[in-house]
C-alpha atoms as a PDB file:
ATOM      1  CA  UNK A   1      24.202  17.755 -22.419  1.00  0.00           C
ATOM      2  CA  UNK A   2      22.731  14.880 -24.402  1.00  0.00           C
ATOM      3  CA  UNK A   3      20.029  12.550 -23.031  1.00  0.00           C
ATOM      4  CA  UNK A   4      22.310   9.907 -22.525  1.00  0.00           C
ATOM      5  CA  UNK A   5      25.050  12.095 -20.688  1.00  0.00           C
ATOM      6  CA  UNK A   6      22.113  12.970 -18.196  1.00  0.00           C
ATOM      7  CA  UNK A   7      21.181   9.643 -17.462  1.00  0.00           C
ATOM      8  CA  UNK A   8      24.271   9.238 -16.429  1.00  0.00           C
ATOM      9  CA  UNK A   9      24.882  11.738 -13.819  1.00  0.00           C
ATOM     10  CA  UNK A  10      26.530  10.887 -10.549  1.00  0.00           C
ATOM     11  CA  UNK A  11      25.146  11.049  -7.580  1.00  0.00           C
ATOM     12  CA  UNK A  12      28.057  12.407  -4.902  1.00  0.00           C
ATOM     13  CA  UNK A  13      27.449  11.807  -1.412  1.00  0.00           C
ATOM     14  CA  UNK A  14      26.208  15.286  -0.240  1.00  0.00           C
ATOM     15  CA  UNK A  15      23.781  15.089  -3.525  1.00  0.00           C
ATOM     16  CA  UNK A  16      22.630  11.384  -1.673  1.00  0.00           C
ATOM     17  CA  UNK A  17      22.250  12.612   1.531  1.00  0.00           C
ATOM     18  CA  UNK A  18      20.492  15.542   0.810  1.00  0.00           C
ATOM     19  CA  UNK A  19      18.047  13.084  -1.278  1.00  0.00           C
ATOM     20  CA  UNK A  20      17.699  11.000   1.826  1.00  0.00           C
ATOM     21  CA  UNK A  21      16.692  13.923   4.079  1.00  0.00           C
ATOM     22  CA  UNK A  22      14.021  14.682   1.605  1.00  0.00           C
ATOM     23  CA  UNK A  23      12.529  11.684   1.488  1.00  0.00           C
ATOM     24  CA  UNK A  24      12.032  11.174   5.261  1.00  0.00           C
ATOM     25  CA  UNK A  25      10.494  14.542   5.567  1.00  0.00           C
ATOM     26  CA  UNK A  26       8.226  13.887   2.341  1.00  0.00           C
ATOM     27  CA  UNK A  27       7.337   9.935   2.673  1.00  0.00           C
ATOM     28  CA  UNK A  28       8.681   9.129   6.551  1.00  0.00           C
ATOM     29  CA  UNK A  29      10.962   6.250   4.422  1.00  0.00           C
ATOM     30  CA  UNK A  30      14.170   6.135   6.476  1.00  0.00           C
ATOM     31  CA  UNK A  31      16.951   5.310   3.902  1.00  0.00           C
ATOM     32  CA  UNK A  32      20.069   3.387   4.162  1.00  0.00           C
ATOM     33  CA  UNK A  33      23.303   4.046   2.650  1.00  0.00           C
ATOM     34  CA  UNK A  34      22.917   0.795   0.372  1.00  0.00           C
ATOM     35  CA  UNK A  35      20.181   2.753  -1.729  1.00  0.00           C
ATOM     36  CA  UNK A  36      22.470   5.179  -2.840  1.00  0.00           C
ATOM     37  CA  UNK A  37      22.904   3.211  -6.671  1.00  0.00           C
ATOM     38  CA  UNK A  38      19.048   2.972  -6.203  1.00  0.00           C
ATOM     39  CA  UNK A  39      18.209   6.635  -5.753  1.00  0.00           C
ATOM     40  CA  UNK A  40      20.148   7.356  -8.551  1.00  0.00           C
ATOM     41  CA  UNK A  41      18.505   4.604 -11.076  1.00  0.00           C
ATOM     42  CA  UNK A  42      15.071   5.760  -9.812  1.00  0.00           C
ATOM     43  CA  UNK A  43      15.594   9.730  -9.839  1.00  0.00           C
ATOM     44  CA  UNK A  44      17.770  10.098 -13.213  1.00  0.00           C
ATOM     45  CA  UNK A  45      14.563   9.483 -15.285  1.00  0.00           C
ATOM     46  CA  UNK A  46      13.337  13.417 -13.702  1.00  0.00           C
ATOM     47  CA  UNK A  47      16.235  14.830 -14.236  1.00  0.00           C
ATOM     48  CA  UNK A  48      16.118  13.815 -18.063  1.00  0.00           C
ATOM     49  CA  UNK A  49      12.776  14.863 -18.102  1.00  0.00           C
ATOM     50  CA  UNK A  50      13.259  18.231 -16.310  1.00  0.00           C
ATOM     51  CA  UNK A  51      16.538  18.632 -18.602  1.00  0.00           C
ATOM     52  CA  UNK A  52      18.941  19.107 -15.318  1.00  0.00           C
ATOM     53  CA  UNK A  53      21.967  18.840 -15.697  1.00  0.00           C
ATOM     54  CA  UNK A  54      23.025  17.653 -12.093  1.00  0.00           C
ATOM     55  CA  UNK A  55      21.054  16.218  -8.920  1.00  0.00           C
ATOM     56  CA  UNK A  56      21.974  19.116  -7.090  1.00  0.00           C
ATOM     57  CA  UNK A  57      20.019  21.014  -9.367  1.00  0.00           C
ATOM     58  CA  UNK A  58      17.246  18.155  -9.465  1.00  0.00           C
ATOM     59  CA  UNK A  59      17.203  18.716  -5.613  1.00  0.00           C
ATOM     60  CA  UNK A  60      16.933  22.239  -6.232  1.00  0.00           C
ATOM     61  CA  UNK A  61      14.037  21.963  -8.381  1.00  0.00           C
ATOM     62  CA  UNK A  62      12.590  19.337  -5.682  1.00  0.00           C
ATOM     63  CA  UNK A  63      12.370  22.147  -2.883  1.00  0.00           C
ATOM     64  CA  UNK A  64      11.026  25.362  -5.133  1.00  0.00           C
ATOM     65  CA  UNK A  65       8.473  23.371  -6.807  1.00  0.00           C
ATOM     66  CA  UNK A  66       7.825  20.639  -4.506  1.00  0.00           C
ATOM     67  CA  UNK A  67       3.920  20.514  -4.514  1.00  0.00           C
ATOM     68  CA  UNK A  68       4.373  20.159  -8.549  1.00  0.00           C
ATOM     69  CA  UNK A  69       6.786  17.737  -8.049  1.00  0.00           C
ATOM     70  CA  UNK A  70       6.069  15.820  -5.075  1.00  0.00           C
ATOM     71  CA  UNK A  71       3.808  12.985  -7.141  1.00  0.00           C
ATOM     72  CA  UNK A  72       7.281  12.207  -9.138  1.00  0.00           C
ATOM     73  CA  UNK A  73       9.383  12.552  -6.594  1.00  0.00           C
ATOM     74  CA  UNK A  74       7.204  10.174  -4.241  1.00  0.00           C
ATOM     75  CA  UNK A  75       6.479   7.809  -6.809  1.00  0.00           C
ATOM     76  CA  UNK A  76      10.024   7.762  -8.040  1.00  0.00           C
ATOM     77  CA  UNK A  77      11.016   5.917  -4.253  1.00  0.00           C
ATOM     78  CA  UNK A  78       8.351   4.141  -2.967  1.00  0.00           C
ATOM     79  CA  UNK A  79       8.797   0.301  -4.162  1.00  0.00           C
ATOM     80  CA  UNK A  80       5.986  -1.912  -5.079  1.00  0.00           C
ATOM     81  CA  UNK A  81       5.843  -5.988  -4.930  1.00  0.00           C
ATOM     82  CA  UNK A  82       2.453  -7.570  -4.375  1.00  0.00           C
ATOM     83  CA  UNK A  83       0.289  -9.897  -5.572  1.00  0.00           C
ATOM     84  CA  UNK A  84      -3.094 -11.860  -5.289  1.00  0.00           C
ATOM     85  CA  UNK A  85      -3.375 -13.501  -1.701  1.00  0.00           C
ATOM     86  CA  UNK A  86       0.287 -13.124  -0.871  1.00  0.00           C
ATOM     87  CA  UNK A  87       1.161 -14.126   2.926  1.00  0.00           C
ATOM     88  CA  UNK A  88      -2.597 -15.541   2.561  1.00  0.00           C
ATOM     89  CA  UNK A  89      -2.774 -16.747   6.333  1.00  0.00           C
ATOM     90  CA  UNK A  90      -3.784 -13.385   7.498  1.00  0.00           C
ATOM     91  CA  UNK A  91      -7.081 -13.883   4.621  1.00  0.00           C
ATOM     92  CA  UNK A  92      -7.457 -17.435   6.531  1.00  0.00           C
ATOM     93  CA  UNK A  93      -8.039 -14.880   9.737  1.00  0.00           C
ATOM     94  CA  UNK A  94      -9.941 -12.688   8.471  1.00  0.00           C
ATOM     95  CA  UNK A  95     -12.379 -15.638   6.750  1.00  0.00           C
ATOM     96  CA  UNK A  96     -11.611 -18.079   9.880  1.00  0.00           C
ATOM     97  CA  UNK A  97     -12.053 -15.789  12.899  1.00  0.00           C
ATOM     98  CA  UNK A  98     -12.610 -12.245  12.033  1.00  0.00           C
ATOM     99  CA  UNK A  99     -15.618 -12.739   9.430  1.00  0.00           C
ATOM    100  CA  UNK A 100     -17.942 -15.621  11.388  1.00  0.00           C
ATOM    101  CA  UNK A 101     -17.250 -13.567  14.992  1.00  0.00           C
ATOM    102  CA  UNK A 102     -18.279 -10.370  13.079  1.00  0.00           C
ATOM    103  CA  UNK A 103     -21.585 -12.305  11.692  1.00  0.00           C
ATOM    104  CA  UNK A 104     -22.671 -13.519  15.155  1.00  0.00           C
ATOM    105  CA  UNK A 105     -23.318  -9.758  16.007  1.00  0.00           C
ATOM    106  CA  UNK A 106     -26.073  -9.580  13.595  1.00  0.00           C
ATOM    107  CA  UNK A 107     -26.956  -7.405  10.315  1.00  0.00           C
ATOM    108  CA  UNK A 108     -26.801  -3.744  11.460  1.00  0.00           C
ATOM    109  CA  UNK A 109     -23.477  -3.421  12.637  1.00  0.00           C
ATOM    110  CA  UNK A 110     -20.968  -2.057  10.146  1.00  0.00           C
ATOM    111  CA  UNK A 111     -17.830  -3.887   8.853  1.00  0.00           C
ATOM    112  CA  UNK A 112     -14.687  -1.429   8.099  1.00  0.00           C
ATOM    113  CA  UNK A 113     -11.489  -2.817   6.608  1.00  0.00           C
ATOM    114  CA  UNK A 114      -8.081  -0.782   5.717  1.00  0.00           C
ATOM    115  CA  UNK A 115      -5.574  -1.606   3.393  1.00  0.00           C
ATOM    116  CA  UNK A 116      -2.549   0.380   4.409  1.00  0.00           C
ATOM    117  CA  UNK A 117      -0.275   0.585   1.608  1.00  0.00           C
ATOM    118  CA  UNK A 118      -2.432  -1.301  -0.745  1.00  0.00           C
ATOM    119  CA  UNK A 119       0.469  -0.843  -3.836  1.00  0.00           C
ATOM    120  CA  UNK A 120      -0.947  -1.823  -7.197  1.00  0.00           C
ATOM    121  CA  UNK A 121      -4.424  -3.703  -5.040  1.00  0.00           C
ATOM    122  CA  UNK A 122      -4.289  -6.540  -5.093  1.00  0.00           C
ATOM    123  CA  UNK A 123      -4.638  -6.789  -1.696  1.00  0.00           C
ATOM    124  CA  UNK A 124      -7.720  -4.863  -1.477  1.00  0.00           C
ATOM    125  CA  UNK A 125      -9.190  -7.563  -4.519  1.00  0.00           C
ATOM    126  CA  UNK A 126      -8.526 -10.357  -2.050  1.00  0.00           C
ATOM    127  CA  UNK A 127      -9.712  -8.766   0.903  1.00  0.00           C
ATOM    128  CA  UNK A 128     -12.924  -8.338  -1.153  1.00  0.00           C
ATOM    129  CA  UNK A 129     -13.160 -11.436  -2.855  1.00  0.00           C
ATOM    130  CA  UNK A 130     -12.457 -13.134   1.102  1.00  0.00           C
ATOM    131  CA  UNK A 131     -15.390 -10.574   2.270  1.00  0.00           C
ATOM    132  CA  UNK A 132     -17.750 -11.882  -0.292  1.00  0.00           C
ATOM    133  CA  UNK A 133     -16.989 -15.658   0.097  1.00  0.00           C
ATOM    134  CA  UNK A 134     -18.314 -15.182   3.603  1.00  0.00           C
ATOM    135  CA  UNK A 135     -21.025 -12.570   3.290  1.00  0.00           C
ATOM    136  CA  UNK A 136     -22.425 -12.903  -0.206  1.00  0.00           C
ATOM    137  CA  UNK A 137     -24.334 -10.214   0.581  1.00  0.00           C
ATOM    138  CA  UNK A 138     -22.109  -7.756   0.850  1.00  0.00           C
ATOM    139  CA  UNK A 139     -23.340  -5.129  -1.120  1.00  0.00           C
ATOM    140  CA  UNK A 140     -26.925  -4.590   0.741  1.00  0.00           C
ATOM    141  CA  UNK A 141     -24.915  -4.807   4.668  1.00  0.00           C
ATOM    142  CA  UNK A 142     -23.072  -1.721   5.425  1.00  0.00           C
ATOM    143  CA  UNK A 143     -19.133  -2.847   4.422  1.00  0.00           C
ATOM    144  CA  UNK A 144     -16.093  -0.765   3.307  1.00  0.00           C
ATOM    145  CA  UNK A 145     -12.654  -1.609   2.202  1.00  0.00           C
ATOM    146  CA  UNK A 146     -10.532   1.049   2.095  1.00  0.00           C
ATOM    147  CA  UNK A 147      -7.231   1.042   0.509  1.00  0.00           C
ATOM    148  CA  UNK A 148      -4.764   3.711   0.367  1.00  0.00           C
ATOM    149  CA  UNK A 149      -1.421   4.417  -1.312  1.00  0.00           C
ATOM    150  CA  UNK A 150       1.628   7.483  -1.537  1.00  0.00           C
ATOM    151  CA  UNK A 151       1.745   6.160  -5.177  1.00  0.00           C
ATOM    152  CA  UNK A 152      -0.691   8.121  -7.605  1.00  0.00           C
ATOM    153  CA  UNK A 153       0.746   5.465 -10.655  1.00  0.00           C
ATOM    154  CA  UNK A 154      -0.067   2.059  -8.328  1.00  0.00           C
ATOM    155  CA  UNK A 155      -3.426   3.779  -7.324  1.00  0.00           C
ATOM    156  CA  UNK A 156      -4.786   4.475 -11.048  1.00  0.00           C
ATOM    157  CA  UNK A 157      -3.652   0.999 -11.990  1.00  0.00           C
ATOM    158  CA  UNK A 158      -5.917  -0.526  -8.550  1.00  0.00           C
ATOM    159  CA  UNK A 159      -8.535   1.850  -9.812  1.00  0.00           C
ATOM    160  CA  UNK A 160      -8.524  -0.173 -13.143  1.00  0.00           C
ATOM    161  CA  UNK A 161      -8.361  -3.374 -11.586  1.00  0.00           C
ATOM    162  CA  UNK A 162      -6.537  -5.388 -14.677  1.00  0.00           C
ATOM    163  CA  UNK A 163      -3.474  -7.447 -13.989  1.00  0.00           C
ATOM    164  CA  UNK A 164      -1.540  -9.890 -16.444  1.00  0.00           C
ATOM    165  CA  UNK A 165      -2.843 -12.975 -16.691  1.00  0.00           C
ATOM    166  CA  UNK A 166       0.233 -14.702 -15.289  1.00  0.00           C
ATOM    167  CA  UNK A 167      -0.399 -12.976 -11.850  1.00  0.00           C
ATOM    168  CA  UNK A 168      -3.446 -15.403 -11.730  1.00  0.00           C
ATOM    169  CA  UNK A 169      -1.379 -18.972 -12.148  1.00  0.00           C
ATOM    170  CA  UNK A 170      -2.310 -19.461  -8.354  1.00  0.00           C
ATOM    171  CA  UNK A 171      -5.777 -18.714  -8.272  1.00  0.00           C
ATOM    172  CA  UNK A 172      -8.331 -21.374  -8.857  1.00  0.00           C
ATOM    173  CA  UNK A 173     -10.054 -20.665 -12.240  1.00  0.00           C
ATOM    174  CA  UNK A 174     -13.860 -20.866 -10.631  1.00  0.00           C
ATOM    175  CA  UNK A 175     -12.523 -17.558  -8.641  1.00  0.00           C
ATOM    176  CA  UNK A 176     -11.022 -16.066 -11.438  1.00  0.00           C
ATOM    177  CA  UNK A 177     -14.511 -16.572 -13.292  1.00  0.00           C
ATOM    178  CA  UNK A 178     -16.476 -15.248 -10.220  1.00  0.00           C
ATOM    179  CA  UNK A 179     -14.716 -11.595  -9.862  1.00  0.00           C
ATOM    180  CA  UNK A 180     -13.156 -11.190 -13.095  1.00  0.00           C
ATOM    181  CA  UNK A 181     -13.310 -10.224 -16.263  1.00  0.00           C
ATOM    182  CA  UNK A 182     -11.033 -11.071 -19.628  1.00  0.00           C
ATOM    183  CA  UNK A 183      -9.360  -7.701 -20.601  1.00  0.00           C
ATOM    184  CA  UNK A 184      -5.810  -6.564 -21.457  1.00  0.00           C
ATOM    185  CA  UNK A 185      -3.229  -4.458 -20.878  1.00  0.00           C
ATOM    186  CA  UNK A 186      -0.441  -2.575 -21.959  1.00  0.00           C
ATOM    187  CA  UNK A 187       3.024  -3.624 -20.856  1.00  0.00           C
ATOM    188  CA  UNK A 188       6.135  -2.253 -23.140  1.00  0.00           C
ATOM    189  CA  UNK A 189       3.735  -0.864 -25.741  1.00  0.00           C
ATOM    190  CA  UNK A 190       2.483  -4.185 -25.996  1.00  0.00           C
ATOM    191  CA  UNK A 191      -0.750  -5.701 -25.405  1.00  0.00           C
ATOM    192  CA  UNK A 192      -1.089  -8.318 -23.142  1.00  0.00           C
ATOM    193  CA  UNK A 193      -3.893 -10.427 -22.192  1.00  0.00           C
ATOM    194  CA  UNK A 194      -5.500  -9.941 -18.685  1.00  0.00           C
ATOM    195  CA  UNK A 195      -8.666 -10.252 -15.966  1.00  0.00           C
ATOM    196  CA  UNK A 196     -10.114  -7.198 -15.057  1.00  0.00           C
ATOM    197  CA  UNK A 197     -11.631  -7.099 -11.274  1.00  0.00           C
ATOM    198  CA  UNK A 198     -15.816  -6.959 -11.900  1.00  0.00           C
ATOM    199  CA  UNK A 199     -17.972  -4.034 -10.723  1.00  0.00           C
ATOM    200  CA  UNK A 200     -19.759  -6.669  -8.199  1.00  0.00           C
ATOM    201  CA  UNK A 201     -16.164  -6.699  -6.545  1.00  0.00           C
ATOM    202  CA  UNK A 202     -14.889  -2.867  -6.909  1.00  0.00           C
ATOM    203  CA  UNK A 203     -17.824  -1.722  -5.555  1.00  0.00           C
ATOM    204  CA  UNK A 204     -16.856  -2.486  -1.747  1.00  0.00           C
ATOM    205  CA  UNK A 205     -13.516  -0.810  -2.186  1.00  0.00           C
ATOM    206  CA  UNK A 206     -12.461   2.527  -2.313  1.00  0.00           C
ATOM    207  CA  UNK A 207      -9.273   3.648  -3.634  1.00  0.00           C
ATOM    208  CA  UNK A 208      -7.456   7.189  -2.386  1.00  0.00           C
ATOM    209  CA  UNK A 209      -4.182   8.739  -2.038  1.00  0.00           C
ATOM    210  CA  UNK A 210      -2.895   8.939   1.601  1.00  0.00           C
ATOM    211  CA  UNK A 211       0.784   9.958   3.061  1.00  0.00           C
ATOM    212  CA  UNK A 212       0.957   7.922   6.546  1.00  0.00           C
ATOM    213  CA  UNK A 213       3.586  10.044   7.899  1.00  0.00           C
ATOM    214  CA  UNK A 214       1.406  13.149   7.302  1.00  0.00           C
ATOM    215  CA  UNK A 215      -2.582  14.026   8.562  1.00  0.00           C
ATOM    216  CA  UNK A 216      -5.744  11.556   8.222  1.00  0.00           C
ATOM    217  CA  UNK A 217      -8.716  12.561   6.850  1.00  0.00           C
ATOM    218  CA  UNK A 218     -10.883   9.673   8.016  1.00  0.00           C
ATOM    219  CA  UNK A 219     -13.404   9.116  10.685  1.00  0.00           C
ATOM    220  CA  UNK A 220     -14.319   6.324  12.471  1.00  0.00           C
ATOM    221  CA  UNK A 221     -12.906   3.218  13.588  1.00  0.00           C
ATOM    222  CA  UNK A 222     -11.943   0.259  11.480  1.00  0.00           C
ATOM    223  CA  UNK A 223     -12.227  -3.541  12.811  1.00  0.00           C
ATOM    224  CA  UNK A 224      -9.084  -4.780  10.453  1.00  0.00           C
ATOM    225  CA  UNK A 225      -5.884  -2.999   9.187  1.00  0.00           C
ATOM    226  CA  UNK A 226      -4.000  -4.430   6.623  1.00  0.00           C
ATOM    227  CA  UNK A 227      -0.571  -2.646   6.811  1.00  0.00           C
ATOM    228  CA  UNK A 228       2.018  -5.399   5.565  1.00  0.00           C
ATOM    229  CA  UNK A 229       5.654  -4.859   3.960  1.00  0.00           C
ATOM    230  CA  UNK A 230       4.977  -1.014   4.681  1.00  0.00           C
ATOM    231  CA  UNK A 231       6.851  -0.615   8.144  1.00  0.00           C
ATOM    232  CA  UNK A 232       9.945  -2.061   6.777  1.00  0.00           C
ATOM    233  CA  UNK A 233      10.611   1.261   5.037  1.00  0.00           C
ATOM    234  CA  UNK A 234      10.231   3.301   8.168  1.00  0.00           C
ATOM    235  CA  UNK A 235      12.461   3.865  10.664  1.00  0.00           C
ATOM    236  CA  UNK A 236      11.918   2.991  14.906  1.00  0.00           C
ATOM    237  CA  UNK A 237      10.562   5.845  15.773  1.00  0.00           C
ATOM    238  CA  UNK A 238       7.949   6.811  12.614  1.00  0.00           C
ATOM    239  CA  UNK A 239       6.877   2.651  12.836  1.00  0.00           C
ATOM    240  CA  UNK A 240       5.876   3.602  16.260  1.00  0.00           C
ATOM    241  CA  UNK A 241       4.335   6.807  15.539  1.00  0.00           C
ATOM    242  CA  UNK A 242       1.957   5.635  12.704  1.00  0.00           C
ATOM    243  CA  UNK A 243       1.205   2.282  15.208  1.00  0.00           C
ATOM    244  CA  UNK A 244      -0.140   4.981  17.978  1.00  0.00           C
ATOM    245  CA  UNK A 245      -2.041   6.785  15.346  1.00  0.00           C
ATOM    246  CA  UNK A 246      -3.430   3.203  14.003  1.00  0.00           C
ATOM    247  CA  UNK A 247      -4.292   2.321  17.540  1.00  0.00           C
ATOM    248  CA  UNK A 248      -6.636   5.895  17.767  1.00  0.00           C
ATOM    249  CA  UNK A 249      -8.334   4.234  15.091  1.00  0.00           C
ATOM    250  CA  UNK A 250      -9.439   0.559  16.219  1.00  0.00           C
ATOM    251  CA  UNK A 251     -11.615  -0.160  19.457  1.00  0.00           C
ATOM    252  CA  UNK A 252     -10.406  -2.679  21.615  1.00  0.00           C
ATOM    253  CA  UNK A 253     -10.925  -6.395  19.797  1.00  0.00           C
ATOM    254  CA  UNK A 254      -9.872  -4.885  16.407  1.00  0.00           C
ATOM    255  CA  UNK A 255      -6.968  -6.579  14.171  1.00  0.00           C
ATOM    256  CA  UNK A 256      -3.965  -5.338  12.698  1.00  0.00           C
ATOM    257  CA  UNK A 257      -2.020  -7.411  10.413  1.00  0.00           C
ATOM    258  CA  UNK A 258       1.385  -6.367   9.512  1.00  0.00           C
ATOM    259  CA  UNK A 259       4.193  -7.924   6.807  1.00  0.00           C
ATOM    260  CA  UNK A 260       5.976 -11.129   7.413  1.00  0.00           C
ATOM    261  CA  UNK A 261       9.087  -9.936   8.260  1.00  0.00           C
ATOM    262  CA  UNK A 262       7.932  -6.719  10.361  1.00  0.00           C
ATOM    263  CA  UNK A 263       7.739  -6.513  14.394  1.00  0.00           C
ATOM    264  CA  UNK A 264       7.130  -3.599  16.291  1.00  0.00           C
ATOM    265  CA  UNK A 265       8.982  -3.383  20.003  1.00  0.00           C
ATOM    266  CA  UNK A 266       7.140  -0.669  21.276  1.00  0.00           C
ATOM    267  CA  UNK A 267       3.210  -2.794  20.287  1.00  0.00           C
ATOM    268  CA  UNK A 268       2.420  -3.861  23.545  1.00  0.00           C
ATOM    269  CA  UNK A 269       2.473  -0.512  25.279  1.00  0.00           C
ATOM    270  CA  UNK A 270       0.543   0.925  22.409  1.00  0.00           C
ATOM    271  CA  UNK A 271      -1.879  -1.457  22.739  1.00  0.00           C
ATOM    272  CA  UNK A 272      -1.585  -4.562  20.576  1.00  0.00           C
ATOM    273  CA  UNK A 273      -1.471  -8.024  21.702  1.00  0.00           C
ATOM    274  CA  UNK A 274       0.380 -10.408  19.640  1.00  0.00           C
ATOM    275  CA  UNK A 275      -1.809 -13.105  18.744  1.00  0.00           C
ATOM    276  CA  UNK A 276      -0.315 -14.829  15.756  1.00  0.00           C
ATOM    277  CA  UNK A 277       1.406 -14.935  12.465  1.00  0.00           C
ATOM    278  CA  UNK A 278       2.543 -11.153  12.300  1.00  0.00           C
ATOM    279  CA  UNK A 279      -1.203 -10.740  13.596  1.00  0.00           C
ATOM    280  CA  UNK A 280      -2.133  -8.414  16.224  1.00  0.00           C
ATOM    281  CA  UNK A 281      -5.138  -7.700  18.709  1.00  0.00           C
ATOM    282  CA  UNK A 282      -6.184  -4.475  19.736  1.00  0.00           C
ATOM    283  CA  UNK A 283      -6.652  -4.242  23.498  1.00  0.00           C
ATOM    284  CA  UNK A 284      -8.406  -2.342  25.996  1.00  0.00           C
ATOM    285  CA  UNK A 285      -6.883   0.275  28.105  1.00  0.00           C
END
């Protein structure tokens, strides 16, 4: 079978269901039956690498050589839209409230921030470049970001830190010339001019890998969780779960923001108080 035959494979329903199964046990991303021409467009590149001939045989492959496999097969589903200071009221909290009350505590407590889900980063950026605005600073007080990701291909590229210039149309240029640097990038074989985050502003982040439906390495408590347009992907009961295993990690008066269009029924028995815009108070208890 010719590359072109295998891109086309069909995807029968068994093939799709047993896909979808998969996935929830792998990633905890609940998938609906609308995804179905989806799967297929994001899983046929693998089999044309792997030179399948079927996505039975692809699924096959999947579960006898899954911890070979599981960075394309993860990367192949999660989906990745983001940009610089999007849904930027919950940055107005974190500068207007979270930041100044933080401040009035004095010097030697510790700052910890977590970007959930942090996708290509430029969340992480912005919840730098908002950090520094505040607390010039930064660098000599004892302050982490830490942004995580499933995808190993949108964590190299938030490693690097360059983005097309025509992600920065919104940003005032003073910023831009603050944190960034003139670079370029690579886009169709082609290279493109771009700003590269600076090492003043990478070095309060760190970047690693991290599957929230599976165990957490990390200790200690963290006063603001970014998690936004992550939950949508999950179903009821895994949105719950991960909330109850964010809530282990934030004291009472820590703040979770989550994605515009995401609520959580079950918050306000796990602990979280509504207090805005999709933003949410840890309480005591």
């Amino acid at each position: 079978m010719d590359q072109d035959q295998l891109y086309q494979c069909e995807l029968r329903g068994s093939e799709f269901a047993a896909i979808r199964t998969l996935v929830l046990e792998s990633t905890g991303i609940s998938l609906s039956e609308s995804k179905r021409e989806l799967v297929k467009r994001r899983f046929s590149p693998r089999l044309r690498a792997l030179g399948l001939d079927s996505f039975t045989d692809y699924i096959e492959y999947v579960k006898q050589n899954f911890d070979q496999e599981s960075s394309h097969f993860c990367n192949a589903i999660t989906t990745n839209l983001t940009s610089f200071f999007r849904e930027s009221h919950h940055y107005d909290f974190l500068e207007q409230v979270v930041l100044p009350a933080w401040l009035k505590q004095g010097r030697g407590r510790k700052l910890r921030i977590w970007s959930a889900g942090c996708s290509t980063g430029q969340e992480a950026y912005c919840l730098a470049i908002t950090v520094l605005k505040m607390i010039p600073d930064a660098h000599q007080r004892d302050i982490r970001i830490l942004a995580t990701d499933l995808d190993e291909n949108c964590l190299a590229k938030a490693r690097r830190g360059a983005y097309e210039v025509r992600e920065f149309e919104k940003l005032p240029q003073s910023m831009i010339n603050e944190y960034f640097e003139r670079d370029h990038v690579m886009v169709k074989s082609m290279k493109r001019d771009a700003y590269m985050a600076n090492d003043h502003l990478k070095a309060l982040i760190t970047f690693n890998k991290l599957n929230l439906v599976q165990s957490w390495p990390m200790h200690g408590q963290f006063d603001v969780i970014f998690c936004r347009n992550v939950f949508i992907y999950f179903d009821k009961p895994t949105q719950e779960k991960i909330l109850k295993h964010f809530s282990t990690y934030q004291v009472p008066g820590a703040h979770l923001c989550l994605g515009h269009s995401e609520t959580v029924p079950g918050a306000a028995a796990i602990g979280y108080e509504l207090i805005g815009k999709t933003t949410y108070l840890r309480k005591g208890g």
